[in-house]
Every structure is written in structure tokens, then in C-alpha cells.
N, C-alpha and C. Protein backbone atom coordinates (compact mmCIF):
# COMPACT_ATOMS: atom_id res chain seq x y z
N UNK A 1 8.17 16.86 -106.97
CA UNK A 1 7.22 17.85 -107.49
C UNK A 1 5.85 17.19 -107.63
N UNK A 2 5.17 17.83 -107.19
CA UNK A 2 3.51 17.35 -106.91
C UNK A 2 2.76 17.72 -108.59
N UNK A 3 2.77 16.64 -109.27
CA UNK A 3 1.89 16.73 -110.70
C UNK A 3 0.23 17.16 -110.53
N UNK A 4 0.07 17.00 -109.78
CA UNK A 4 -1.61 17.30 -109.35
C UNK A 4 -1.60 18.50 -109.42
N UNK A 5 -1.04 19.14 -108.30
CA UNK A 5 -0.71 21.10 -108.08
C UNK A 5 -0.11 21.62 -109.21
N UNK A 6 0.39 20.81 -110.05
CA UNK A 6 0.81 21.33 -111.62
C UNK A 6 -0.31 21.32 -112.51
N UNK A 7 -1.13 20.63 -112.45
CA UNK A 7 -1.84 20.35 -113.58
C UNK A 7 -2.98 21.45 -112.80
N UNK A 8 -3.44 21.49 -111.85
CA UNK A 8 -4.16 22.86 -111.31
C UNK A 8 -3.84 23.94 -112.05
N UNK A 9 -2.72 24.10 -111.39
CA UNK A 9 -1.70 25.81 -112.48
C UNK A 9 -2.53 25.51 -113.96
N UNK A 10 -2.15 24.27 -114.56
CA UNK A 10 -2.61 24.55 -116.45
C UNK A 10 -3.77 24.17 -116.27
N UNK A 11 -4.66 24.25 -115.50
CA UNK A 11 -6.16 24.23 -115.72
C UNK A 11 -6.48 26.00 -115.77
N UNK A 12 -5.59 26.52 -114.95
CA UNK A 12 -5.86 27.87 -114.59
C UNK A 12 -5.52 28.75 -115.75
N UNK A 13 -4.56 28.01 -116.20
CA UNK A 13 -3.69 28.66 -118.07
C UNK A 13 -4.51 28.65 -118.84
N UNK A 14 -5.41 27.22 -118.83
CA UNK A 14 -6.39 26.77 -120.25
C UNK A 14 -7.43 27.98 -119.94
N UNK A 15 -8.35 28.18 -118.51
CA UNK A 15 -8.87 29.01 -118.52
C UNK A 15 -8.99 30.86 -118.71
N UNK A 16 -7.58 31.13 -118.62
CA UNK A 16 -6.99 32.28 -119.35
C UNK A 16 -7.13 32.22 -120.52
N UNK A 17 -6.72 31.35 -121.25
CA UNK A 17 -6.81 31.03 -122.66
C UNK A 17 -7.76 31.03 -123.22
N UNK A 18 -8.90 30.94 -122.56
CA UNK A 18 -10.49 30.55 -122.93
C UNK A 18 -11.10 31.70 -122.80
N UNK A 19 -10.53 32.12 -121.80
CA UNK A 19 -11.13 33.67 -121.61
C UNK A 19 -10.54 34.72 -122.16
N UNK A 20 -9.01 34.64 -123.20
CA UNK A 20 -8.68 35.60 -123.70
C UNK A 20 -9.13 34.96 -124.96
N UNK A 21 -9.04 34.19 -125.79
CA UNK A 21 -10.04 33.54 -126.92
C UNK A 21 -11.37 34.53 -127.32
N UNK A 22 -12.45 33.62 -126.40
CA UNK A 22 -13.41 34.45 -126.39
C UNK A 22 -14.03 35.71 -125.66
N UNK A 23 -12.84 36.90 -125.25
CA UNK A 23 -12.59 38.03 -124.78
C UNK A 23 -13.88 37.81 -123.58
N UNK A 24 -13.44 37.22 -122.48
CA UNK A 24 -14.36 37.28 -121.82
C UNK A 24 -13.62 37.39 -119.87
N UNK A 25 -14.24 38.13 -119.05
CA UNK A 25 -13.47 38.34 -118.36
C UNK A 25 -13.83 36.86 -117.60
N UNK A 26 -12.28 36.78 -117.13
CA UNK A 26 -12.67 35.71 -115.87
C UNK A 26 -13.56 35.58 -115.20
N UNK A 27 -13.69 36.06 -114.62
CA UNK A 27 -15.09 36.19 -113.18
C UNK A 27 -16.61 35.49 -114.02
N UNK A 28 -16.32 35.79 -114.96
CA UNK A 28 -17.85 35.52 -115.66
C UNK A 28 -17.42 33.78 -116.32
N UNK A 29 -16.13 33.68 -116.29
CA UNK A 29 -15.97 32.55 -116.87
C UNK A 29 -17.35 31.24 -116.41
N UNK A 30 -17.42 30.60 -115.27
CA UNK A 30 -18.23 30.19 -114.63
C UNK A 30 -19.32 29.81 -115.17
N UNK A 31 -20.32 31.24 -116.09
CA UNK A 31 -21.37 31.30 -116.39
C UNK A 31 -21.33 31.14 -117.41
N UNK A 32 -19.92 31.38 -118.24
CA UNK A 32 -20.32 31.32 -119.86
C UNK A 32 -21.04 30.41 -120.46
N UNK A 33 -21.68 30.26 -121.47
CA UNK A 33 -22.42 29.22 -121.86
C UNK A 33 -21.73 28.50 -122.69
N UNK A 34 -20.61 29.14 -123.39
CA UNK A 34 -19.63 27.82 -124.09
C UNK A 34 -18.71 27.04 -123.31
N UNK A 35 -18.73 27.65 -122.13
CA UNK A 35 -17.79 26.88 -121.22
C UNK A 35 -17.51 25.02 -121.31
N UNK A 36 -16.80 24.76 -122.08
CA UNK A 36 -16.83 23.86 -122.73
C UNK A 36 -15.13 22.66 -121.77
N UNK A 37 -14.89 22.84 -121.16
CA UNK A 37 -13.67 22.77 -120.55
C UNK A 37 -13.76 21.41 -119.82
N UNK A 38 -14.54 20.63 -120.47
CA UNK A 38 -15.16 19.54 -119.63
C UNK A 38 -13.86 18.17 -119.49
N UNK A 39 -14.10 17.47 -118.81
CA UNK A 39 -12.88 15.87 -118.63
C UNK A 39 -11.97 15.57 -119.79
N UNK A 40 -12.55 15.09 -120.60
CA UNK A 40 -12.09 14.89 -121.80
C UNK A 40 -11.42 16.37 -122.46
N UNK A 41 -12.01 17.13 -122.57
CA UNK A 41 -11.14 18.66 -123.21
C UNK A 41 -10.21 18.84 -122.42
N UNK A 42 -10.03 18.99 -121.57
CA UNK A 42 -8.89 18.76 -120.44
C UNK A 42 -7.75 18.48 -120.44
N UNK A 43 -7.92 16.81 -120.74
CA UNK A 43 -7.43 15.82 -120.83
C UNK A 43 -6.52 15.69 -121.97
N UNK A 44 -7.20 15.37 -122.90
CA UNK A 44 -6.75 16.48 -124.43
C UNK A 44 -5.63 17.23 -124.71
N UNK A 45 -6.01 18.23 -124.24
CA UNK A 45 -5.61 19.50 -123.83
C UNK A 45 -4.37 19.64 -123.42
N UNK A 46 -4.13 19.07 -122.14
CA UNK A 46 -3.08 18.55 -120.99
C UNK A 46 -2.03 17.92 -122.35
N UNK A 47 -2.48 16.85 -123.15
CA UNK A 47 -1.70 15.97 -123.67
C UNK A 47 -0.98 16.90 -124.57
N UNK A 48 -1.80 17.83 -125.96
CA UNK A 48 -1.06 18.67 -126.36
C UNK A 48 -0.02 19.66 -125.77
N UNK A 49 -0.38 20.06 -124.83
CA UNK A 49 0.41 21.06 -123.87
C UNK A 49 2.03 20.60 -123.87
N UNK A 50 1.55 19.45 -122.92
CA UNK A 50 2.91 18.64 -122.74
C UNK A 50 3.94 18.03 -124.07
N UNK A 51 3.00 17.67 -124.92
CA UNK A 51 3.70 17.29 -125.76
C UNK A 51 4.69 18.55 -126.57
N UNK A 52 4.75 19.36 -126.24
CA UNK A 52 5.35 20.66 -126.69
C UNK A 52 6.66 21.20 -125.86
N UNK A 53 6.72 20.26 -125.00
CA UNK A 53 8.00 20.52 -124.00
C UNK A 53 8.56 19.38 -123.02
N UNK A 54 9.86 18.83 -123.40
CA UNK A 54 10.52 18.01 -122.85
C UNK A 54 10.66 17.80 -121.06
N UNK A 55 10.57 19.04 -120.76
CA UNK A 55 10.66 19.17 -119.01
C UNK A 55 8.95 18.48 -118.45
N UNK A 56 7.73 19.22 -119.34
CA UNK A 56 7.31 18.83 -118.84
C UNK A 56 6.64 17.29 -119.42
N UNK A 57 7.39 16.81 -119.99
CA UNK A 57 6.88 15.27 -120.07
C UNK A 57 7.69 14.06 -119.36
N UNK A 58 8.99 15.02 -118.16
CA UNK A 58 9.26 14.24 -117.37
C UNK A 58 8.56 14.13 -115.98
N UNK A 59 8.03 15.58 -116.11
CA UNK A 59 6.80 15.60 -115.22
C UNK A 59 5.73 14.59 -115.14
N UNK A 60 4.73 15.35 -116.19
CA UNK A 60 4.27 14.49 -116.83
C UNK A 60 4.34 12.64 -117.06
N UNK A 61 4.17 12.21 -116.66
CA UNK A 61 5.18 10.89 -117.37
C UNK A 61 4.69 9.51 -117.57
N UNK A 62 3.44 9.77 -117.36
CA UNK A 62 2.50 8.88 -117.24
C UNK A 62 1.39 8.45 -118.02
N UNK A 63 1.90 8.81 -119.10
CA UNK A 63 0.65 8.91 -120.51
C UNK A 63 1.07 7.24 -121.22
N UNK A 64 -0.63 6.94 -121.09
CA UNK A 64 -1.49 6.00 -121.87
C UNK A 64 -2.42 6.48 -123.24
N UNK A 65 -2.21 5.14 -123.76
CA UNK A 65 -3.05 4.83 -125.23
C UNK A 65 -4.13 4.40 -124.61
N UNK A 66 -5.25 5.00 -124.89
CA UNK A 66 -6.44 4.80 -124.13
C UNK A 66 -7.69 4.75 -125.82
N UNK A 67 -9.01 4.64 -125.38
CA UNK A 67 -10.00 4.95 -126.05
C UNK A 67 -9.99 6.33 -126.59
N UNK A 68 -9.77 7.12 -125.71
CA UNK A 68 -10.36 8.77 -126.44
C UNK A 68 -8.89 9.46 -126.63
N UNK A 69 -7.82 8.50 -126.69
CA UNK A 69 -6.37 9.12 -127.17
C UNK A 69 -5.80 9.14 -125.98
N UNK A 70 -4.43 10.19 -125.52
CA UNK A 70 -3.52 10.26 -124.99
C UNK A 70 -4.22 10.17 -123.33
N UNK A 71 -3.60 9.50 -122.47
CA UNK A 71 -4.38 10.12 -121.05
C UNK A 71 -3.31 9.93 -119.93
N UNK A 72 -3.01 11.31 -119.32
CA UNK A 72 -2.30 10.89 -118.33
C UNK A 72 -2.61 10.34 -117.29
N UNK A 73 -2.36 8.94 -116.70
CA UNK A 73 -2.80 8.27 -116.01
C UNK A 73 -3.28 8.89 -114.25
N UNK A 74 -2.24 9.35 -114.10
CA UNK A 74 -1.59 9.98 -112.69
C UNK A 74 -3.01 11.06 -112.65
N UNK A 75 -2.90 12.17 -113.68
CA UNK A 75 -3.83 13.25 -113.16
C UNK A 75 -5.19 12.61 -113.55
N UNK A 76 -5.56 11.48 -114.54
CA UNK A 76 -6.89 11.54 -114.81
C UNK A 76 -7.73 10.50 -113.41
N UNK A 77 -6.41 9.83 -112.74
CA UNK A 77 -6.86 9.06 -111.53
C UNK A 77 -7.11 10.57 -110.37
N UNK A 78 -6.95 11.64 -110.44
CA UNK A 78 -7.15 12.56 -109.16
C UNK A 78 -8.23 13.96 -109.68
N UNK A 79 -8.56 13.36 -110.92
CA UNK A 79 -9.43 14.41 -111.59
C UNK A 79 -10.25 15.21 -110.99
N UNK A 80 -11.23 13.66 -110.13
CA UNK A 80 -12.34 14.03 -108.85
C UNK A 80 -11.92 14.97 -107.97
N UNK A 81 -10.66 15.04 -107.67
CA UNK A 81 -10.05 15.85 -106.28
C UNK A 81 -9.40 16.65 -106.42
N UNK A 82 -9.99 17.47 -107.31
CA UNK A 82 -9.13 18.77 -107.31
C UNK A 82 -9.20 19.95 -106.19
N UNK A 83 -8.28 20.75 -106.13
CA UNK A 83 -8.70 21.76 -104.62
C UNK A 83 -9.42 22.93 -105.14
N UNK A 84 -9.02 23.97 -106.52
CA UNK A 84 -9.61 25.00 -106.89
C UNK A 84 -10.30 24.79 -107.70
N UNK A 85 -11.04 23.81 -108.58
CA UNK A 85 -11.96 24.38 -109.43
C UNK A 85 -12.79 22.45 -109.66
N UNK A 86 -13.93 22.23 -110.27
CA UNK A 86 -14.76 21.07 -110.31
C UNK A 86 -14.30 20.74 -111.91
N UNK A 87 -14.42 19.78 -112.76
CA UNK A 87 -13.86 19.39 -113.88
C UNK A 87 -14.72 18.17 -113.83
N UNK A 88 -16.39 18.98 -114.70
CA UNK A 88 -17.15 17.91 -114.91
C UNK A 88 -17.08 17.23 -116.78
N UNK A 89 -18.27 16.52 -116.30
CA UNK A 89 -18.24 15.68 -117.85
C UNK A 89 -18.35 16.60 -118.96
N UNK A 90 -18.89 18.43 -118.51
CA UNK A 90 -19.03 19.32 -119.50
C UNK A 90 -18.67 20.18 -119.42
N UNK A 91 -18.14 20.73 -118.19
CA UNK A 91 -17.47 22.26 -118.14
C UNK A 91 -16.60 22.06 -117.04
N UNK A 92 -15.77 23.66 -116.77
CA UNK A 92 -15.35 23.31 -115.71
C UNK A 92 -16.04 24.55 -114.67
N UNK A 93 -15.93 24.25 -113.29
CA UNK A 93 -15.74 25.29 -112.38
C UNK A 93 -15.26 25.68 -111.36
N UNK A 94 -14.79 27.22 -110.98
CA UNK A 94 -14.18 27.75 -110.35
C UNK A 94 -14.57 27.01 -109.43
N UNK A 95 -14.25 27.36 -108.47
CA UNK A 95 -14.58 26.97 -106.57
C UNK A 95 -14.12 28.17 -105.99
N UNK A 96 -12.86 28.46 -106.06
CA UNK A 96 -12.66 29.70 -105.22
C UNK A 96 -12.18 31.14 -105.97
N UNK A 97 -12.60 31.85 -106.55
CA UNK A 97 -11.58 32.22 -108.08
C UNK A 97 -10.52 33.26 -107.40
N UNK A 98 -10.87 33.68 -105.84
CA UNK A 98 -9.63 34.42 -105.72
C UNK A 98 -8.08 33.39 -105.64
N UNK A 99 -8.24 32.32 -105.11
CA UNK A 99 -7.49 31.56 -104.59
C UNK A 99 -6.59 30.85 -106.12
N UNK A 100 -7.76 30.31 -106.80
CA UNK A 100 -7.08 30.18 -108.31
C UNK A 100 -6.62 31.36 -109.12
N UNK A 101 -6.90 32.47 -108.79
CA UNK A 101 -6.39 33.81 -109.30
C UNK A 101 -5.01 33.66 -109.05
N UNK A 102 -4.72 33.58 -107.52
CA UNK A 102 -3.59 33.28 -107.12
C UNK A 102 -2.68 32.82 -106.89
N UNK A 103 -2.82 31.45 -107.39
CA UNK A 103 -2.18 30.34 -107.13
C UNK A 103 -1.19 30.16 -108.35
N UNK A 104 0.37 30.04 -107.49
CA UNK A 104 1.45 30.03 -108.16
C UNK A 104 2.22 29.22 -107.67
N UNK A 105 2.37 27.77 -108.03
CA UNK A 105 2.84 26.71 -107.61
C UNK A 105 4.65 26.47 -108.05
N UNK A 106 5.21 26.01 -107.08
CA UNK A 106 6.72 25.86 -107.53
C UNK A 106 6.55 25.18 -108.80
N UNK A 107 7.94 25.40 -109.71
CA UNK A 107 7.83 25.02 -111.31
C UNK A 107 6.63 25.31 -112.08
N UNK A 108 6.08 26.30 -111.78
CA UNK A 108 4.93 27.06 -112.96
C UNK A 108 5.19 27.17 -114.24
N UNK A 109 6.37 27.40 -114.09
CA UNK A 109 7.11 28.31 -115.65
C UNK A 109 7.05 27.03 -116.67
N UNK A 110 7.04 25.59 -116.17
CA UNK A 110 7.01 24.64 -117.33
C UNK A 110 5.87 24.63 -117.82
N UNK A 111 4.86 25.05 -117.12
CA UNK A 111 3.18 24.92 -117.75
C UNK A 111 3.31 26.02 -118.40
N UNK A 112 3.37 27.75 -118.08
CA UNK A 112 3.22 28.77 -118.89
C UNK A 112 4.23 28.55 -120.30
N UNK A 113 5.32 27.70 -120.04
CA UNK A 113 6.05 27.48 -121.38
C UNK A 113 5.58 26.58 -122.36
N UNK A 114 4.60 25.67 -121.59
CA UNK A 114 3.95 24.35 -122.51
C UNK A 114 2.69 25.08 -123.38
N UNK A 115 2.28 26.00 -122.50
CA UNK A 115 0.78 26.78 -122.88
C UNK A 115 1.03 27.95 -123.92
N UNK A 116 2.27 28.30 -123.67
CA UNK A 116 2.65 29.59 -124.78
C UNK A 116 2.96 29.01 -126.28
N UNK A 117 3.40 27.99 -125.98
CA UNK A 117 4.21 27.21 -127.12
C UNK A 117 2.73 26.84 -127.68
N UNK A 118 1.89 25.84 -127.43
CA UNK A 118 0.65 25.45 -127.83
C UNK A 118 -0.06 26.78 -128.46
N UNK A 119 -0.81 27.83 -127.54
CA UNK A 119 -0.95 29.23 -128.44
C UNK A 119 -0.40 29.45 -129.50
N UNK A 120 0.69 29.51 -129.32
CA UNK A 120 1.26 29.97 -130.88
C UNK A 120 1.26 29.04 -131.59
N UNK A 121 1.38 27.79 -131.39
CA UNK A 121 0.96 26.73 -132.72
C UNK A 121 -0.53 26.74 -133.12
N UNK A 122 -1.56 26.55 -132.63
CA UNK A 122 -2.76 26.91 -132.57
C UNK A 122 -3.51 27.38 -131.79
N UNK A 123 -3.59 28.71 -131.88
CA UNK A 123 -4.69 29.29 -130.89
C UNK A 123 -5.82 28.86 -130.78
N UNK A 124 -6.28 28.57 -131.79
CA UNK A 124 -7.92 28.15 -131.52
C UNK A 124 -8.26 26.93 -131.21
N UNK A 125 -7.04 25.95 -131.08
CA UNK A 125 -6.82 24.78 -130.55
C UNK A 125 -8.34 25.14 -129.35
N UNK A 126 -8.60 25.77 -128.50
CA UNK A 126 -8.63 25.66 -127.27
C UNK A 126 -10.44 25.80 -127.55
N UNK A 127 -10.69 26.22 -128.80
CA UNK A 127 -12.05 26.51 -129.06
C UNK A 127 -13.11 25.05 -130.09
N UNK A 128 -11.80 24.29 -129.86
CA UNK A 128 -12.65 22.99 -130.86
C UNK A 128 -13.18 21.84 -129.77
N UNK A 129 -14.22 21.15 -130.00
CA UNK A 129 -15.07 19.86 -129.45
C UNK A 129 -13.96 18.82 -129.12
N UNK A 130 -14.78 18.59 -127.40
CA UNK A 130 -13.65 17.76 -126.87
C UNK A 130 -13.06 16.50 -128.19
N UNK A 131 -14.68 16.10 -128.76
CA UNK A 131 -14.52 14.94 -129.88
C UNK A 131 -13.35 15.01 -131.00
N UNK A 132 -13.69 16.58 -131.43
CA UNK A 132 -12.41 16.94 -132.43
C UNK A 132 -10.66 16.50 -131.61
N UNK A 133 -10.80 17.28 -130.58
CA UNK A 133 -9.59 17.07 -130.17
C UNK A 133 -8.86 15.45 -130.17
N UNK A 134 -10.41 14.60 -129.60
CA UNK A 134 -9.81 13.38 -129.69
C UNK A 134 -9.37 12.50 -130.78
N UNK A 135 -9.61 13.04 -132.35
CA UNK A 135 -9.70 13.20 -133.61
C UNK A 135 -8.38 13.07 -133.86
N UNK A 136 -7.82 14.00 -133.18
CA UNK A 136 -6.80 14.72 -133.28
C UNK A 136 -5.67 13.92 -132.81
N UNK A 137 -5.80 13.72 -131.87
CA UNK A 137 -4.69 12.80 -131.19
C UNK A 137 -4.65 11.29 -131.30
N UNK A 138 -5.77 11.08 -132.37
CA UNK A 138 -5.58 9.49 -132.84
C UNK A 138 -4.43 9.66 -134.12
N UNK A 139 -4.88 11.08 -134.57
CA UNK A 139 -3.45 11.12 -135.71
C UNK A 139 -2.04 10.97 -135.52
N UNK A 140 -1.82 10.63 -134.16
CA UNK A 140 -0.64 10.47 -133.40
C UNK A 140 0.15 9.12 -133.56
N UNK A 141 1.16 8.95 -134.00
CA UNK A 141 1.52 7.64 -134.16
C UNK A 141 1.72 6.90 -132.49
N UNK A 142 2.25 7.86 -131.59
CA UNK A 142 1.80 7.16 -130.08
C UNK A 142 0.92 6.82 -129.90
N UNK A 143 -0.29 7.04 -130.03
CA UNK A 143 -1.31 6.63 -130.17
C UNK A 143 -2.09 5.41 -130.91
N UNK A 144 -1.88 5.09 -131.86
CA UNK A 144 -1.96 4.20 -132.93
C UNK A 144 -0.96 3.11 -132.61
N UNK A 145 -0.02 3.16 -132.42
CA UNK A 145 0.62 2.11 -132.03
C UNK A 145 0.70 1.58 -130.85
N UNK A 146 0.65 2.42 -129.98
CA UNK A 146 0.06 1.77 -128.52
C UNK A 146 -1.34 1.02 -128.46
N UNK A 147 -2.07 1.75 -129.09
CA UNK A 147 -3.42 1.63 -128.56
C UNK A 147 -3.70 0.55 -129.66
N UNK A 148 -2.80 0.16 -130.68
CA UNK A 148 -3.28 -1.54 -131.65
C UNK A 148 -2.59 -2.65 -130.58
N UNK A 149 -1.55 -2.31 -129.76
CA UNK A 149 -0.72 -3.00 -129.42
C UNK A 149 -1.78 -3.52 -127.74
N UNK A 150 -2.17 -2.54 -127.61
CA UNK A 150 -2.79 -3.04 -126.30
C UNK A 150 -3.92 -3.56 -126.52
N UNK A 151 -4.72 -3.42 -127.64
CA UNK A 151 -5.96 -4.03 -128.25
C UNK A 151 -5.63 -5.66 -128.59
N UNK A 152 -4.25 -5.94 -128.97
CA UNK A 152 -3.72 -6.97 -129.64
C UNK A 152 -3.24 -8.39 -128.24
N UNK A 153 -3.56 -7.16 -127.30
CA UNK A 153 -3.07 -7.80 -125.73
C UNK A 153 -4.67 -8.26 -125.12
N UNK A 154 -5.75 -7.85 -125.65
CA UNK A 154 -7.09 -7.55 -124.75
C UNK A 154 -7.23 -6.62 -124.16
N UNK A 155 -6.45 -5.68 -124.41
CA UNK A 155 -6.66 -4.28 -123.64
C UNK A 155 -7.41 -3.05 -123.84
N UNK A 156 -7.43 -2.11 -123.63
CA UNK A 156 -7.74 -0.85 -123.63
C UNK A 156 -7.12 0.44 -123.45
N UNK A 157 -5.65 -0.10 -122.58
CA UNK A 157 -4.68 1.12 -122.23
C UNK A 157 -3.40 0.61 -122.71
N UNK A 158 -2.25 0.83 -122.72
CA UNK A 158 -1.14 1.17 -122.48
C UNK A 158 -0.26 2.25 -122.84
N UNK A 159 0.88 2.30 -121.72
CA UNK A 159 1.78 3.03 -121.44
C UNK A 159 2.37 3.57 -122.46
N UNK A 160 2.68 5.28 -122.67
CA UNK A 160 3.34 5.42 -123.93
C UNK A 160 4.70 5.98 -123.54
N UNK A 161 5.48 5.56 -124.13
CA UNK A 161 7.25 6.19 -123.83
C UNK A 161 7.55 7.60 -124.34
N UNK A 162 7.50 8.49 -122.88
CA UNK A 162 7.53 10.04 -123.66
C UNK A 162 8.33 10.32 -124.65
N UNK A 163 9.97 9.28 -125.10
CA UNK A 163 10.61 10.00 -125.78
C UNK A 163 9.62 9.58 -127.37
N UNK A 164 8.53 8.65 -127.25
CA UNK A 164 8.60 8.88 -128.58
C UNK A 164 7.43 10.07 -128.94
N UNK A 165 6.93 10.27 -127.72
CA UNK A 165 5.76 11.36 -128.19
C UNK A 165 6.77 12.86 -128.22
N UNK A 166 8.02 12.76 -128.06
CA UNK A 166 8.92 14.03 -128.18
C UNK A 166 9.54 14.10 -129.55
N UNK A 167 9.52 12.67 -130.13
CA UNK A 167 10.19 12.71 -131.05
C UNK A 167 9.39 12.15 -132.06
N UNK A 168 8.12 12.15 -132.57
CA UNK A 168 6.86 11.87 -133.55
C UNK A 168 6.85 13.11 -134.36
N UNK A 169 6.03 12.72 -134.86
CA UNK A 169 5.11 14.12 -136.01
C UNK A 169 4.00 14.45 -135.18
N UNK A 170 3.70 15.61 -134.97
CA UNK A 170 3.10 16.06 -133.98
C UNK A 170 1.94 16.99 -134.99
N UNK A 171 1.03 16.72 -134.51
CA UNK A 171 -0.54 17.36 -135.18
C UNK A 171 -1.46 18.07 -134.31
N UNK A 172 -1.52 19.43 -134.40
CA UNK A 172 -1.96 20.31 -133.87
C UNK A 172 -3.33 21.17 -134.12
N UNK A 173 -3.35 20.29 -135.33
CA UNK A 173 -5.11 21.15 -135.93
C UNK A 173 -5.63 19.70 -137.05
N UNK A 174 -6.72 20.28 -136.94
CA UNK A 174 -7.59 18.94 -137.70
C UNK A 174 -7.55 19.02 -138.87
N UNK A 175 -7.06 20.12 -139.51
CA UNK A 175 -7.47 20.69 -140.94
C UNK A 175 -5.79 20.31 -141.67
């Protein structure tokens, strides 16, 4: 299973999400001016998602203790190359929106299940500063313990073991 063409699909989810949030139709997404969907929110984003479902953190499987929290290694190395939409330092954008309208990649259903689950824990998750988010995921004991442990090495990254980000205290809002 191709993680790249997966993580497309939940770029396409987050942007539903963004656009049913702030009731705004797709098509205009593009232009909005909060369009806020930038690398890091993403990224973020991606990490909460996953962390909400076991299937997809075998997908998934590649998450580092990094500087700005959780990062999956795999998609944040192909970020640049995405096929339907650009995922800059501040927003994101469409490229083709019929084609991302459309696009329904084998094993979808683990992203719409990672993304439904996240909604209902916090909806407005999707409306806070990439910074908050990263706030957020330092409250993570995967996080904290990786990321002292790789500091303690000279580092900056290491590898986190999905079962323990399945099986942590999991923090979903800042408040």
C-alpha cells in the first residue's frame, strides 16, 4: 500500500474538514484567507489522525521525535511531490480540484475512520495555529521521551514505536 496516495486522500479529508468548519465551499477553498493548512499543520494533523487508529499506524509507521513534535518520516520526505494539491510553508493548494474531488485511493476507509474519530474528539482541532498544535503534541509522552533520548544521543530525531503512541494518554486540545 502506497502511504504517499494515502496521505493525499487525508489531505483531501483535512480539507473537507476545513471547509465544513468554516462553512465554506470547496472550490473557494484555494482563496480563503485563513487557509491555514500549511507543512507543519499538516504534519500535526496527520500525527493526531493516526494516532486515533491502530490500522492506520501500521500504515503509517514511521513517526519520529523531532523539533516541532511527531513527524512521519516517510510522508514528510515526499511532501515536495505531491500529485493533487502544493503544501506550502503556509497554506495549502489545490492543483487540480476535479481530480482531488475524485480521488479514491484503495484503503481510504482507514483515513475517513482516522478523520471521523479525530472530529468527534475535537472538531475545532482543525482551526488552531500550526504552533498550538505543536504545543500539543509535546504533551505527548512519545514525544518527550524520544525527543530527551535523542537529544541525550546529539540528536534531533528519533524513531517512535507506534505501540506506544497507541497505548499513551493521548491529548487532543490545549485547554
Amino acid at each position: 500500500m502506497n502511504k504517499i496516495v494515502l496521505f493525499e486522500y487525508f489531505l483531501k479529508k483535512l480539507v473537507e474538514w476545513y471547509c465544513d468548519y468554516y462553512q465554506l465551499n470547496i472550490t473557494n477553498f484555494n482563496d480563503h484567507p485563513y487557509n491555514n493548512l500549511s507543512k507543519l499543520k499538516v504534519i500535526k494533523l496527520h500525527f493526531f489522525a493516526c494516532s486515533t487508529n491502530s490500522e492506520a499506524l501500521e500504515i503509517f509507521d514511521d513517526f519520529h521525535a523531532m523539533p516541532y513534535g511527531h513527524v512521519e518520516s516517510g510522508i514528510y520526505n515526499h511532501l515536495d511531490n505531491l500529485r493533487f494539491c502544493n503544501v506550502t510553508n503556509s497554506k495549502l493548494i489545490i492543483n487540480d480540484m476535479n481530480s482531488f474531488l475524485n480521488f479514491f485511493p484503495k484503503n481510504y476507509e482507514v483515513i475517513d475512520a482516522c478523520i471521523e474519530r479525530l472530529r468527534n474528539i475535537n472538531l475545532s482541532l482543525i482551526s488552531l495555529e500550526p504552533f498550538e498544535l505543536v504545543e500539543l503534541s509535546h504533551k505527548w509522552f512519545s514525544w518527550r521521551y524520544n525527543f530527551q533520548k535523542a537529544r541525550q544521543n546529539g540528536s534531533y530525531s528519533r524513531p517512535i514505536n507506534s505501540e506506544l503512541i497507541l497505548k499513551e494518554e493521548k491529548f487532543y486540545s490545549i485547554f
